[in-house]
Each structure stands twice: as C-alpha cells, then as structure tokens.
Protein backbone atom coordinates (compact mmCIF):
# COMPACT_ATOMS: atom_id res chain seq x y z
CA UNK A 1 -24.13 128.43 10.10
CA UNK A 2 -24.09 131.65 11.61
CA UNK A 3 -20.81 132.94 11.91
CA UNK A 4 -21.28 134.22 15.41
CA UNK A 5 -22.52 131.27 17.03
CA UNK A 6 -21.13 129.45 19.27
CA UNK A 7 -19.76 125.57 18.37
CA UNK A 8 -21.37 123.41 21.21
CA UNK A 9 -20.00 119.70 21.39
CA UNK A 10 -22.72 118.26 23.74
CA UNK A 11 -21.37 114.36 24.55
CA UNK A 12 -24.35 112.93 26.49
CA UNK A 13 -25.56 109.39 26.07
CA UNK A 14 -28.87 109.96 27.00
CA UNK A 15 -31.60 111.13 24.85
CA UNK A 16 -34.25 113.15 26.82
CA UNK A 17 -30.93 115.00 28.50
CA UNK A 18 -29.79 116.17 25.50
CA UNK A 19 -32.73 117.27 24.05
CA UNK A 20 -33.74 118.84 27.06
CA UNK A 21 -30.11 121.08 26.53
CA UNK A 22 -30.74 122.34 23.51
CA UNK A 23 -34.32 123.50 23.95
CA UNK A 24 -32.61 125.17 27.54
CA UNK A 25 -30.45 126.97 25.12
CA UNK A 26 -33.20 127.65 22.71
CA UNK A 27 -35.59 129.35 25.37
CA UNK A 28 -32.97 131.10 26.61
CA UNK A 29 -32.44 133.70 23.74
CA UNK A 30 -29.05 135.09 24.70
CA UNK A 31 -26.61 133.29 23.12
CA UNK A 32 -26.43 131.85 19.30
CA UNK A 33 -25.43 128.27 19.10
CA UNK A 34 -24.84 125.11 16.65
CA UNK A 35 -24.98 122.29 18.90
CA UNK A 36 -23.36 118.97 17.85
CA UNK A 37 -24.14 115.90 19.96
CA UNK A 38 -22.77 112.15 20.28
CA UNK A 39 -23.48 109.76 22.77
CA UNK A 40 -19.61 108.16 22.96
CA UNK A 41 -16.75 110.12 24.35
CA UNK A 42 -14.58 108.76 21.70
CA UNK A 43 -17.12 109.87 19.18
CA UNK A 44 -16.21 113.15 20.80
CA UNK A 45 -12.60 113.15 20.94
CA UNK A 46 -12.75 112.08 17.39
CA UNK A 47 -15.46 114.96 16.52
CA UNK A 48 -13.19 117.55 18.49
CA UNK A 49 -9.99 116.54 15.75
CA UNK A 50 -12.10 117.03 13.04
CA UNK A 51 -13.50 120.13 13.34
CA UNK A 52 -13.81 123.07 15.89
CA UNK A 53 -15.65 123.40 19.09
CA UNK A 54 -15.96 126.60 21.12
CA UNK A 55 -17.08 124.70 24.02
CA UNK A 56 -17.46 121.10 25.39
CA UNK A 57 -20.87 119.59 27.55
CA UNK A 58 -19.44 116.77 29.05
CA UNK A 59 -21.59 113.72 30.86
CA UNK A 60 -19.40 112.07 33.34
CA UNK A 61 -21.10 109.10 32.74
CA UNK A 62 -20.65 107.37 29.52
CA UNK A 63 -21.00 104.10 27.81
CA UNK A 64 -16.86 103.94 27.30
CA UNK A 65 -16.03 106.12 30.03
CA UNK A 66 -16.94 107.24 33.92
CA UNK A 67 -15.86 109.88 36.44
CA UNK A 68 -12.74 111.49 36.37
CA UNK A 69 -11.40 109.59 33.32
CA UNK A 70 -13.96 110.91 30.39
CA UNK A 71 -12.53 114.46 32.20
CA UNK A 72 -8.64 113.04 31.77
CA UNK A 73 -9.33 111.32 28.33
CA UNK A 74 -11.08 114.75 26.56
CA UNK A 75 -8.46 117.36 28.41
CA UNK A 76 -5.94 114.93 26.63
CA UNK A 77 -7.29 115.17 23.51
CA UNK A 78 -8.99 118.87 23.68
CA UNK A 79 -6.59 121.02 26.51
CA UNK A 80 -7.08 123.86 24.58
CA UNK A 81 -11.11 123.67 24.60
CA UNK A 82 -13.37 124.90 27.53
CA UNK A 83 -15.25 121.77 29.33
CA UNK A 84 -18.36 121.76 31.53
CA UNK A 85 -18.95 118.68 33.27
CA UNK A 86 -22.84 117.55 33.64
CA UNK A 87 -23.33 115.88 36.76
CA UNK A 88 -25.67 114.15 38.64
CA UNK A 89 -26.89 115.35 42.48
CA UNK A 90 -25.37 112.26 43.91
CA UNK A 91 -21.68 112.70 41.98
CA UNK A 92 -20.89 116.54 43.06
CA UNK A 93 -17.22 115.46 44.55
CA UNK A 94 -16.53 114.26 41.16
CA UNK A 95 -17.70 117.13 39.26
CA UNK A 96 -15.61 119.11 41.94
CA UNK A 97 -12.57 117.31 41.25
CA UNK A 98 -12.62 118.03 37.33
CA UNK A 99 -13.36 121.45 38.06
CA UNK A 100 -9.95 121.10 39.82
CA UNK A 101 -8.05 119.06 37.09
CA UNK A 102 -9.07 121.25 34.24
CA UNK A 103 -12.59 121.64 33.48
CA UNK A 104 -13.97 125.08 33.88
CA UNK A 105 -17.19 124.52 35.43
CA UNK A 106 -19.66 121.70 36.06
CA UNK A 107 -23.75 121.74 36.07
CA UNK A 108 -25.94 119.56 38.01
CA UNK A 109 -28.68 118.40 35.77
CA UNK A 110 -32.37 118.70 37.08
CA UNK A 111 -31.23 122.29 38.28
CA UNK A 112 -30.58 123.83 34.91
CA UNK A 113 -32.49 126.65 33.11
CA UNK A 114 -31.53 128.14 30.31
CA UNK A 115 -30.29 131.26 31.52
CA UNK A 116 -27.91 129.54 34.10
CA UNK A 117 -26.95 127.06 30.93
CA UNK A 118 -26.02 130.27 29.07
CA UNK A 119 -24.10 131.96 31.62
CA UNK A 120 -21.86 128.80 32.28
CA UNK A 121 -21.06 128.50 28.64
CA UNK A 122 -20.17 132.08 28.41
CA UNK A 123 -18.08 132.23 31.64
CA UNK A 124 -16.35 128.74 30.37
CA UNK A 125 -15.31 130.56 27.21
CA UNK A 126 -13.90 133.69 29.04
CA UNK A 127 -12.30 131.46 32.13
CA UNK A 128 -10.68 129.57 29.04
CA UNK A 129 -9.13 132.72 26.94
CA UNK A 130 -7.52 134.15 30.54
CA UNK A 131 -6.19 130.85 31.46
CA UNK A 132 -4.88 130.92 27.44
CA UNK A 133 -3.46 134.44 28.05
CA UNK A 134 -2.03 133.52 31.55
CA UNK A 135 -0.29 130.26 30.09
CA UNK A 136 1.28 132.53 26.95
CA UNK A 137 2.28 134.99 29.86
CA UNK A 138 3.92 132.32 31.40
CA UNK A 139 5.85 131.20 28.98
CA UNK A 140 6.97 134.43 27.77
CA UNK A 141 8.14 135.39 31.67
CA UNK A 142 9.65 131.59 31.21
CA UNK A 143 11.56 132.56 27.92
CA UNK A 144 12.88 136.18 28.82
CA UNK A 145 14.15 134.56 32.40
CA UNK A 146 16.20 131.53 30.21
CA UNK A 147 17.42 134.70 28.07
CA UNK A 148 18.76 136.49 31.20
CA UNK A 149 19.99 133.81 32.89
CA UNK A 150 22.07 132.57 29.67
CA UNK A 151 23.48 136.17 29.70
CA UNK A 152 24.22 136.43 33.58
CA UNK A 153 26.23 133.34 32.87
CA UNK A 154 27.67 134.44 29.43
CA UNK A 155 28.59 138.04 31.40
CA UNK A 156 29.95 136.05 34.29
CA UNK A 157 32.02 133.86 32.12
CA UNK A 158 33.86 136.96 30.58
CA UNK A 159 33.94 138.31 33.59
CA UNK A 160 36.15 135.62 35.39
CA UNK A 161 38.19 135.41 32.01
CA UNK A 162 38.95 138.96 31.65
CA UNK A 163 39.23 139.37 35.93
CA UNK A 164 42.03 136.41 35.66
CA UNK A 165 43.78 138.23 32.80
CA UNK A 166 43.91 141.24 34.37
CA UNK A 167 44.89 139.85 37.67
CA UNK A 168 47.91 138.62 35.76
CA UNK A 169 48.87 141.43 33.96
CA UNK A 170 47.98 144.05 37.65
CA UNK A 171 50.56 141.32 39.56
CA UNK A 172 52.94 141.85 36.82
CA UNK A 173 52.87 145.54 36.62
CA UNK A 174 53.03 146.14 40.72
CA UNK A 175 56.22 143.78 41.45
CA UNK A 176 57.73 145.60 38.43
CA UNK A 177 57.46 148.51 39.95
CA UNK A 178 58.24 147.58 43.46
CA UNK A 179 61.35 146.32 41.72
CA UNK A 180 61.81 149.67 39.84
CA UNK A 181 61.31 151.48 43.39
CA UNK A 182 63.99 149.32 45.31
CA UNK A 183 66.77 150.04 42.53
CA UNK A 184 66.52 153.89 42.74
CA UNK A 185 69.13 155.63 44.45
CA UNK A 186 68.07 157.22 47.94
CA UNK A 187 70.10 160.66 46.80
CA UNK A 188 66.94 162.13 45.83
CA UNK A 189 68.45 162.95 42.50
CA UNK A 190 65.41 160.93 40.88
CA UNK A 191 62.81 161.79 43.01
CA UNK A 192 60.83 162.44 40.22
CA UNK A 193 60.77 159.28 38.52
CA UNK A 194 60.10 157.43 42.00
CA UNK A 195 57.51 159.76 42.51
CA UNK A 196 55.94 158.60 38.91
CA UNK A 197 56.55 155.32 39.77
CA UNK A 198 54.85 155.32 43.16
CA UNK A 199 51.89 156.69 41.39
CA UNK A 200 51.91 153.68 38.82
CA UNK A 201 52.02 151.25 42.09
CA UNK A 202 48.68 153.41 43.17
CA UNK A 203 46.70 153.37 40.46
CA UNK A 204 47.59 149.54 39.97
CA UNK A 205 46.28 148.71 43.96
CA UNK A 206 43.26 150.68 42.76
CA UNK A 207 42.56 148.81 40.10
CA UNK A 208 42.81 145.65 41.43
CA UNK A 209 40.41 146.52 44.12
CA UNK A 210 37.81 147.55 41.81
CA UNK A 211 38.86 143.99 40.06
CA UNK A 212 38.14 142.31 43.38
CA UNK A 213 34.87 144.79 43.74
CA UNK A 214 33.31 143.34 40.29
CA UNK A 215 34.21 139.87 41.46
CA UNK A 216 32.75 139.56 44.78
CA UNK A 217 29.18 141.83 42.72
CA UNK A 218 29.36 138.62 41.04
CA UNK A 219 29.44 136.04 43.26
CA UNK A 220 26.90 137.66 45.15
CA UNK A 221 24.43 137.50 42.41
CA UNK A 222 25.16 134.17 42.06
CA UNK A 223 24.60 133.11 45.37
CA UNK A 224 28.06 131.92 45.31
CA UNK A 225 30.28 134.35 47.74
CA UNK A 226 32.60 132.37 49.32
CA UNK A 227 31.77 132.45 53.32
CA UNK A 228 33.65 130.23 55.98
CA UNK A 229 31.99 130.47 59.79
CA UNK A 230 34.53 129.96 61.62
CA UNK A 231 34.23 130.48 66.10
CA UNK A 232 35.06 134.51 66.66
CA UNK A 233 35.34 136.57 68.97
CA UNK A 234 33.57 140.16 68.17
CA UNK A 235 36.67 141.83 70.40
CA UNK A 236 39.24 140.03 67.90
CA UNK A 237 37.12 141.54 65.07
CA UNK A 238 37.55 145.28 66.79
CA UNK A 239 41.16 144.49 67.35
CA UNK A 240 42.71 142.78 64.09
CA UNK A 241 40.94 145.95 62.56
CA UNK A 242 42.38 148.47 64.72
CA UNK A 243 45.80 146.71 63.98
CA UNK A 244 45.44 146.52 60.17
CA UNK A 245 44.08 149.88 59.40
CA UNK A 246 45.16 152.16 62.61
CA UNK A 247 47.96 153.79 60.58
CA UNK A 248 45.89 154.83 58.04
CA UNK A 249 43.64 156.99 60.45
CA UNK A 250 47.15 158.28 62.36
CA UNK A 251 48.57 159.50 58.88
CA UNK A 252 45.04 161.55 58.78
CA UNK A 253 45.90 162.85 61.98
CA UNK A 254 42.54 161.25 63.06
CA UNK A 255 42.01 159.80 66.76
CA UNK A 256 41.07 156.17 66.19
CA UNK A 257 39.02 154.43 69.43
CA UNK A 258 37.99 151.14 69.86
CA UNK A 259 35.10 150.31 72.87
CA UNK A 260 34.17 146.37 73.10
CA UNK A 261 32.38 145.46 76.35
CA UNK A 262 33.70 142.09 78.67
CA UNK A 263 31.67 139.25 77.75
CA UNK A 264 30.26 139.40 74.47
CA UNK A 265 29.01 136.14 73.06
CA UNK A 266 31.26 134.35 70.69
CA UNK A 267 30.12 134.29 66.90
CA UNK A 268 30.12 131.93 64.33
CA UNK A 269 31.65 134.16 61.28
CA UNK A 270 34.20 134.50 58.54
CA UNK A 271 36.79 136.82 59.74
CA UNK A 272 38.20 138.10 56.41
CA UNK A 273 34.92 138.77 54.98
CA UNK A 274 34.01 140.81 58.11
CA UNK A 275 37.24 142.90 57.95
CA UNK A 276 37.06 143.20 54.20
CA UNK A 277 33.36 145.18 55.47
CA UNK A 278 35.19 146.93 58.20
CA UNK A 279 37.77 148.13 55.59
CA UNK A 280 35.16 149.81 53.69
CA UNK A 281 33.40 151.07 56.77
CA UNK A 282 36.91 152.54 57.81
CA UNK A 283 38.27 153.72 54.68
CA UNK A 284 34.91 155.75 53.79
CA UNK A 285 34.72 157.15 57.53
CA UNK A 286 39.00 158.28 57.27
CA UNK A 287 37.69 160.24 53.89
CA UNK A 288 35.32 162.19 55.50
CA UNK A 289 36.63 162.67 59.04
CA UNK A 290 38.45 165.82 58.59
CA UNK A 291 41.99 166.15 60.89
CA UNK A 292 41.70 166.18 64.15
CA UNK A 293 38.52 164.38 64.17
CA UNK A 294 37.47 160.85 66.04
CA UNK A 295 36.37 157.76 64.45
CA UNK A 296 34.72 155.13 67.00
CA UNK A 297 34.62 151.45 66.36
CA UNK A 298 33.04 149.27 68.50
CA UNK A 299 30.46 146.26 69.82
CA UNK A 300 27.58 145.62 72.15
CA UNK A 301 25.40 142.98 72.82
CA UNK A 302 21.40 143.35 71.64
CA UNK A 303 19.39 139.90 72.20
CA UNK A 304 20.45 137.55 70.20
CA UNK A 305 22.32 139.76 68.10
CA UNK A 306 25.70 141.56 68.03
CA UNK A 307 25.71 145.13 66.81
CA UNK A 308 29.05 146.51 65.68
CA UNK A 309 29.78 149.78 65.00
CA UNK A 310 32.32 152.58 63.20
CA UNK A 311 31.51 156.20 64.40
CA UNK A 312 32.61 158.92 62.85
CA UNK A 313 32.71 163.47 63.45
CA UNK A 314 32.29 164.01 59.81
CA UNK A 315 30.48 166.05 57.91
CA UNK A 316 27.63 163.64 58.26
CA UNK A 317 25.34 162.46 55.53
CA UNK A 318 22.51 164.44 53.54
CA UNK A 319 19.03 162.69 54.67
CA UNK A 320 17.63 162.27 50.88
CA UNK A 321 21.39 160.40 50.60
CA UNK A 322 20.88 157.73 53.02
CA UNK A 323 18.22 155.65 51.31
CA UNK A 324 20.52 155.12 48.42
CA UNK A 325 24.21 154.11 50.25
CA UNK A 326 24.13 150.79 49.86
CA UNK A 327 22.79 150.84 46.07
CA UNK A 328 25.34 149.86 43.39
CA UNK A 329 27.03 152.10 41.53
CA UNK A 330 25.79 154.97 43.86
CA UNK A 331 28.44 157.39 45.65
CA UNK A 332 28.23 161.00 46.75
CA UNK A 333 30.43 162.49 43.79
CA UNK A 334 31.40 165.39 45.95
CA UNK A 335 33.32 162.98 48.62
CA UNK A 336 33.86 160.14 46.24
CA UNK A 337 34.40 161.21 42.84
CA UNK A 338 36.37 158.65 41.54
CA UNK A 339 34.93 155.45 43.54
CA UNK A 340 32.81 152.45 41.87
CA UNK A 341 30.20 152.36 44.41
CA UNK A 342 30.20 149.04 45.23
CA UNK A 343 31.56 148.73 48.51
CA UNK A 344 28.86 149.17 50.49
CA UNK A 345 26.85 147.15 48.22
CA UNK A 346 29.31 144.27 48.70
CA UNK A 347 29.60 145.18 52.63
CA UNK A 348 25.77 144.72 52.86
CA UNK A 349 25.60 141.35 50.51
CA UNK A 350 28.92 139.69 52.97
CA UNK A 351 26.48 140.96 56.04
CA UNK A 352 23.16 139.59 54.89
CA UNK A 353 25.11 136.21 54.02
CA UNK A 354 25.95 135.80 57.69
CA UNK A 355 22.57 136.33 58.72
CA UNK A 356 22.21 139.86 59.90
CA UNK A 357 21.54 143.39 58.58
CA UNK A 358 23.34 146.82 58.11
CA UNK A 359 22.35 150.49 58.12
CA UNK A 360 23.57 153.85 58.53
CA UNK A 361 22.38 157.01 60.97
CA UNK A 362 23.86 160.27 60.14
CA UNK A 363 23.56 164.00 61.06
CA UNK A 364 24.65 166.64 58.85
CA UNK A 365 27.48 168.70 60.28
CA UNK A 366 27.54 165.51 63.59
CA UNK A 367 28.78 162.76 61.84
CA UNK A 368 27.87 159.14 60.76
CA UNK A 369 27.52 155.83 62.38
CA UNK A 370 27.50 152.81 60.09
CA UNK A 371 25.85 149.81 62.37
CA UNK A 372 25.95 145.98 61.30
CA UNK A 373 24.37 143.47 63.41
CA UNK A 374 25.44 139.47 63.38
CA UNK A 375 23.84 136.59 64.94
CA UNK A 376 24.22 135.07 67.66
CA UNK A 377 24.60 130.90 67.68
C-alpha cells in the first residue's frame, strides 16, 4: 500500500453503491486511496479495532442498524475517526442530525461525482484534526485552570492562617503598648521613650490595615466579601462619615463640607462597607489637600441611581494617572510612597458588589473628585 494514501472504511450494504464509490474516487484523480468495504456496521466497528482508518463512509441504512443509531454505535466505537454519512434524498433530516451529533459531513447519493466525493473526504480529515486540536486545547485550558484554582485556594489558605496569626500577635503588640503609654509619667522626663512607643502603636495600626487590605483582595477574588444590605439613608452615610473622620481633616487644618439634598431615596446598602470606601476616599483626599484647602463630600440624586461624592483643592491628578487608580498595587509614589495600593482597588470591588460603579475626574493644579454611584431599590 502506498504510504500516502488515504485508509477508506466504506460500510455500505449495497453492492452497485459501493462499487459505484470507488470508481467515483478512481475517476477523480486527486486523492490516493485503499478502500476497505463491509456490508455490516459491526463488521465495521470490528474492522475499525483492528486496524486504522483515516476516514469512515457510513450508510445510514444497514442490515443491523438504521438512522441515527449506526451514527451513535460507530462514534462509540471510532470518536476519534472522521465519518461521512451517505444518505438517501428522502432521509436529509437524519443525515443533518449526525452532522450535528458528530459526523463531519454527509453525501446524498445519486448527487455524487468524484470530485465532490474527494473534497468531502479531504475536508472530513481536516474538520477532524481541528476539532482534535480544539479538544487537546481544551483540556489543556481545563488543566492549567484546576492548577490555578488549587493555588488560589492553597494561597488563600496561608493567607487566612498567617492573617489570623498575625492578627494575634498585632492585638498583642498594640494593647502592650497602650499599656506601656498609660504607665509613663506625664513630667515629660520620658518623652522620648513615649515618643518611641507611640511610633510602635503606628506602625502596628498600619500594619494591620494592610492585614485587613490583603484580606478583603481576597475575598473579593473569591466572590466571597462579606456584604449586608441593610435600609440607609445616603444623608446618614455623609454624616456618620463626617463624624468619624472630621478630626482628621481639622488636625490638617483642612475645611471639611458636607452638601446632601432633602429627599434622597433611601438605599438598600451595607453601611460599614460604604464607610470603610469613604475612609479611603477621605484619607487619600486629606493627603493631598494641602492646609487651608476644602474637601467636599456629598450626594445627589441621578435616575435610579445615587451619586456620592468627596471633592477635593488638591494638586489634582496627572491625566496618563487616572486610567490606572483603581489597579492593584498601583499608587503615585510621589504622594504615596509607602502605601499598598489596594484601597481603591478594594473601594471599587465593595462598590461593584452593591451594584454600582466608581470613577475619578481630576484637574492638575484644581483638584479631584472621586464619584461612586449606588442603586436605587
């Protein structure tokens, strides 16, 4: 046989049709073939364990099988082999149905030349080796996704061992030194030690925030950020934020406003998430509003949404900046040089699980405005 020719299992029970195939493929002179033919599909099925085939002719009508099953019973025993169904005029919904369950193309017979006969097998073949290629694609795309999703939870599961540990040992170290600070004397004759000590207490506060940071990065990948809807008020929002964080804007010597509008609809949201994204709004707009500046938070109704606010005289952000705030890991290093950049990453994740968006609008040498919006119920 020659080695380039193409195996041909032709399983047709009648005579004449068969014959009338292989001289087809004869005249046709394009394609080299060994054509093997039996008249049973389990002749074939046995023929197709025994030796290779390159490419299956099919009847649908045969002495131990008909229709759609001698399709099922051959892709059962041959999935990885190319079919093409032979049909008759007045069984086309059939042949269209194989075509759909696995067979790569089907031929009506009385309206076959050779050329046509040619083509299909040749198209079969290819059709065949993509669908092959596809399938190992597949399972590759299936195999590296298990990987990373075994070490998302592997990374996770250190992460909420080490987190807890840490916790621990970050609680220890800040009521120790809140009890080291309350048994100084007030004479000022250590004020250098409760200076040293006060900066322990800071850097501990920091690091637990970045602890909390890598936590809730977490839980947002996971889909599992904890998020209780509770009724709320958006002028409560503007208020318990102006209460919590107000000082921290006086110490700046920075004018903090708040402007909420009578009769905003009520929301359905969880209130500590929202301030924990208010806090970062804040904090970021105190540590770029010089002294003396303003810093405007505040609510309006749009639609069916509610857009919040926190407005800032700042230095404003640089345009090719903006695109990137809310990436991970990303901060201005001349403003921030010591942050995670996560906050805003986090801010945007508790946002987008309530069901609304946020952005930023700045003006170099203006100031910024960092906009959220929330649904309405």
């Amino acid at each position: 046989m020659n080695e380039a020719a193409i195996r041909i299992l032709l399983v047709e029970d009648n005579p004449g049709d068969a014959r009338l195939l292989r001289e087809l493929l004869r005249d046709a002179d394009s394609l080299a073939f060994e054509m093997t033919h039996v008249q049973r599909l389990a002749d074939g099925i046995a023929r197709m364990a025994g030796e290779g085939t390159d490419v299956v002719l099919l009847d649908l009508s045969l002495p131990d099988a008909h229709g759609m099953e001698t399709v099922e019973r051959m892709l059962g025993a041959a999935p990885e082999a190319p079919i093409i169904v032979l049909t008759g005029l007045n069984d086309q919904t059939t042949a269209v149905r194989a075509v759909q369950a696995g067979a790569q193309d089907y031929l009506v017979k009385g309206q076959v030349d050779g050329p046509l006969l040619a083509r299909a097998i040749s198209y079969a073949r290819e059709r065949k080796r993509l669908e092959r290629e596809r399938e190992q694609l597949l399972s590759r795309e299936r195999e590296a996704r298990s990987t990373a999703e075994a070490a998302v939870q592997s990374r996770d599961e250190v992460l909420r061992i080490v987190a807890h540990d840490l916790g621990n040992s970050l609680s220890a170290m800040l009521v120790t030194t809140t009890v080291v600070l309350r048994s100084l004397p007030e004479d000022g004759t250590l004020d250098r030690i409760r200076q040293q000590v006060e900066n322990i207490r800071e850097l501990g506060e920091q690091m637990q925030r970045l602890r909390q940071d890598l936590l809730d990065v977490a839980r947002l990948d996971a889909g599992k950020l904890a998020i209780d809807p509770l009724p709320l008020a958006p002028e409560k929002l503007v208020e318990h934020t102006l209460e919590r964080y107000g000082p921290m804007a006086s110490d700046r010597s920075i004018q903090l406003e708040g402007r909420v509008p009578e009769g905003l609809p009520e929301l359905r949201a969880d209130e500590a998430r929202l301030l924990q994204v208010m806090a970062n709004l804040l904090g970021n707009a105190v540590k770029f509003t010089p002294p003396g500046g303003r810093i405007v938070i505040g609510a309006e109704c749009s639609g069916p949404e509610v857009l919040f606010h926190v407005q800032d005289s700042g230095g404003g952000i640089a345009e090719t900046d903006l695109p990137h705030l809310f990436d991970r890991f990303w901060t201005t290093r001349a403003g921030n040089p010591h942050g995670a950049g996560l906050g805003l990453a986090i801010a945007k994740g508790i946002i987008e699980a309530h069901g609304g968006r946020i952005w930023a609008e700045s003006s170099v040498g203006v100031g910024s405005t960092f906009r959220f919006s929330l649904p309405v119920p």
